[in-house]
C-alpha atoms as a PDB file:
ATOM      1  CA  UNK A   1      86.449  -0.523  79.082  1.00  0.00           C
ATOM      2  CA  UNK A   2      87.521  -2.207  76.671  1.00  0.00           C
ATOM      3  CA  UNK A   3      89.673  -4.926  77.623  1.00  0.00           C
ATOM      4  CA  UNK A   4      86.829  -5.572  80.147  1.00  0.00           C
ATOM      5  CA  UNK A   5      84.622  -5.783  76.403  1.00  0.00           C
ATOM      6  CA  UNK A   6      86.656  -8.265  74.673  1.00  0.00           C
ATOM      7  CA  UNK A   7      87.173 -10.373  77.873  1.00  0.00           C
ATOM      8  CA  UNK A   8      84.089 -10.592  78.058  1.00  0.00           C
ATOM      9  CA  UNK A   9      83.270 -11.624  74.624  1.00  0.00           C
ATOM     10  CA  UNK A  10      85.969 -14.198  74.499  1.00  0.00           C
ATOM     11  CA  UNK A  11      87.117 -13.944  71.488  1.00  0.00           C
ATOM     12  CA  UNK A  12      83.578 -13.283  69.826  1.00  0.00           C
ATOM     13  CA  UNK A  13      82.941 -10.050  67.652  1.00  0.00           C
ATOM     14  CA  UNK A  14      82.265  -6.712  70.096  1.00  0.00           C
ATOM     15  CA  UNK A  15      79.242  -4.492  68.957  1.00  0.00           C
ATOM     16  CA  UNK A  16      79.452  -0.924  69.669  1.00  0.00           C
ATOM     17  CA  UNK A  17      76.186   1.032  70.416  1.00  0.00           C
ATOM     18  CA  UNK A  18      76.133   4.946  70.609  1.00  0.00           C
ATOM     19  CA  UNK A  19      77.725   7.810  68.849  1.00  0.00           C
ATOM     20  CA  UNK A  20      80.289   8.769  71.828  1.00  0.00           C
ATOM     21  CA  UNK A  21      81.501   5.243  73.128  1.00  0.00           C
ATOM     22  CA  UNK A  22      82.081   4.490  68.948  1.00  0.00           C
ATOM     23  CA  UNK A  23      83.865   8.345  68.304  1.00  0.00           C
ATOM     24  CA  UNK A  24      86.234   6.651  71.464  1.00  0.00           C
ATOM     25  CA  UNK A  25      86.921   3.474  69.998  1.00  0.00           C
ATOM     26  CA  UNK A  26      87.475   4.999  66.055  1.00  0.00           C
ATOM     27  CA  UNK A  27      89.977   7.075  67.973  1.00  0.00           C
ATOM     28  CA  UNK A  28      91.794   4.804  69.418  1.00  0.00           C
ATOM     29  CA  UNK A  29      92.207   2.782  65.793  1.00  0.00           C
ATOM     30  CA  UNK A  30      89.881  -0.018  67.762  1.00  0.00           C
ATOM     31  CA  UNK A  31      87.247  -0.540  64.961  1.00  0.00           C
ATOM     32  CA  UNK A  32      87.353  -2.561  62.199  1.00  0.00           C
ATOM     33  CA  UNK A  33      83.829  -2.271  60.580  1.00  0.00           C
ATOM     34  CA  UNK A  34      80.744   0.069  60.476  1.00  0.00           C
ATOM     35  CA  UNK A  35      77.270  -1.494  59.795  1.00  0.00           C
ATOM     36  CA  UNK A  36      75.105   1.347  59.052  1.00  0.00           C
ATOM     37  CA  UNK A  37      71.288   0.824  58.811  1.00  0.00           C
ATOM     38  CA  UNK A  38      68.953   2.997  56.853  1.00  0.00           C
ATOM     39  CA  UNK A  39      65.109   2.845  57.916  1.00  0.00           C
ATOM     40  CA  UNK A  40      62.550   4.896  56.108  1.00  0.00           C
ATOM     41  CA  UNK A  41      62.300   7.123  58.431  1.00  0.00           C
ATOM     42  CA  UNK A  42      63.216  11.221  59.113  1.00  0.00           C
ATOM     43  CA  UNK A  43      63.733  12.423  61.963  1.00  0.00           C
ATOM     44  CA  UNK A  44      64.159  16.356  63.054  1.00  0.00           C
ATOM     45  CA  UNK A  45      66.753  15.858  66.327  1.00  0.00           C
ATOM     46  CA  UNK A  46      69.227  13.493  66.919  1.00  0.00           C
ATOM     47  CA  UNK A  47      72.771  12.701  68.130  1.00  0.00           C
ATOM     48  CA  UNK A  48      75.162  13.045  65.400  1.00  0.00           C
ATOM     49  CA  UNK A  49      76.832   9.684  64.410  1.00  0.00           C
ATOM     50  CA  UNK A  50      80.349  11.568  64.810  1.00  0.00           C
ATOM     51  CA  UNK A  51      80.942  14.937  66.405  1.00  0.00           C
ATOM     52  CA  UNK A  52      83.164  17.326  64.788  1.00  0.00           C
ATOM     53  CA  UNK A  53      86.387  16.467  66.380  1.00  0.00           C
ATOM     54  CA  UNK A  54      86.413  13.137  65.102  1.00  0.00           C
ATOM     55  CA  UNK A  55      88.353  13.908  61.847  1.00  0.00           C
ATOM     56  CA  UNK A  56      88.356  11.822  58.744  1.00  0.00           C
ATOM     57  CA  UNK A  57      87.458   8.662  59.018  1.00  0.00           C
ATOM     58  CA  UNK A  58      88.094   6.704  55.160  1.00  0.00           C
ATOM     59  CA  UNK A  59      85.869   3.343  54.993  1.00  0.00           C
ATOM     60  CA  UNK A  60      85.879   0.916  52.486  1.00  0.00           C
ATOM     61  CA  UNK A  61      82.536  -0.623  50.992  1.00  0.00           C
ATOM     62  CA  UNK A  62      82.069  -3.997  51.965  1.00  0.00           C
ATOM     63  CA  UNK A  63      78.401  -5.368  51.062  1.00  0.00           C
ATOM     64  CA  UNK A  64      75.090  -4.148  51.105  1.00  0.00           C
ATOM     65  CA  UNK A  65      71.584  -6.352  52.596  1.00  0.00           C
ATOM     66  CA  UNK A  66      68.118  -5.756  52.292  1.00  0.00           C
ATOM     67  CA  UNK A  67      65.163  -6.666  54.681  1.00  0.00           C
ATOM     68  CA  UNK A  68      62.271  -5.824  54.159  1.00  0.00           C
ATOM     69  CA  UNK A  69      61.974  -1.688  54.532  1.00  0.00           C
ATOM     70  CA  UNK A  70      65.572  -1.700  56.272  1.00  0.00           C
ATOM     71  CA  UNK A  71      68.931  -1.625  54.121  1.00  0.00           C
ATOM     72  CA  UNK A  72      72.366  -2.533  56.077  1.00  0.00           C
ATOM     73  CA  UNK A  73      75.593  -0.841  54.932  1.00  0.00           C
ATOM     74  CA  UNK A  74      78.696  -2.848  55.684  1.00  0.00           C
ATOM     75  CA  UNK A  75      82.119  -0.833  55.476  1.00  0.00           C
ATOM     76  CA  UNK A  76      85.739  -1.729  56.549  1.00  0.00           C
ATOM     77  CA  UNK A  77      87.888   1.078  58.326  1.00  0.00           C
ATOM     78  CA  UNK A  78      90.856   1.847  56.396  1.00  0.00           C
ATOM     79  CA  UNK A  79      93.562   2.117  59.180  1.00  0.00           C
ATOM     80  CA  UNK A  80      95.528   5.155  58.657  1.00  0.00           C
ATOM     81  CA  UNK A  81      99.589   4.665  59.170  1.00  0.00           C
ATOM     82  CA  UNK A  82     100.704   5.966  62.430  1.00  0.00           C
ATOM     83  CA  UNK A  83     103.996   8.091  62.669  1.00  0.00           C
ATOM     84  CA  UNK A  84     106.575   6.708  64.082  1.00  0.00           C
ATOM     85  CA  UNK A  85     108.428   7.950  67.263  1.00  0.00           C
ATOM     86  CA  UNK A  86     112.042   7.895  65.908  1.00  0.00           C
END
């Protein structure tokens, strides 16, 4: 899936849309930012952004924007050193 993704985009940013394809590809170290985008708005039932398994995920603010009624939080995903196989 996702070489077929970044084919595809040729070179171009990739956007990610729902919780379980974007657990996948924080798994796999293949994210580099999270925009997050807060709406006035509560709601009882949902999908959770990141299921339990996930783990820790540290991000690192990057900017914040404002339109209208909507805010956008932009974070960086801090990647986390990988053991080596010696």
């Amino acid at each position: 899936m996702h070489a077929t993704a970044r084919g595809a985009a040729g070179g171009k940013n990739l956007e990610i849309l729902g919780a379980d394809v974007a657990a996948q590809c924080l798994r796999r170290g293949l994210v580099d930012e999270i925009l997050v985008y807060v709406l006035p708005v509560l709601l009882g039932d949902g999908v959770r952004f990141s299921p339990p398994t996930l783990g820790r995920i540290d991000l690192e603010p990057l900017g914040t924007t404002r339109s209208g009624a909507v805010t956008m939080l932009r974070f960086r995903v801090r990647k986390q050193a990988r053991p080596s196989n010696r």
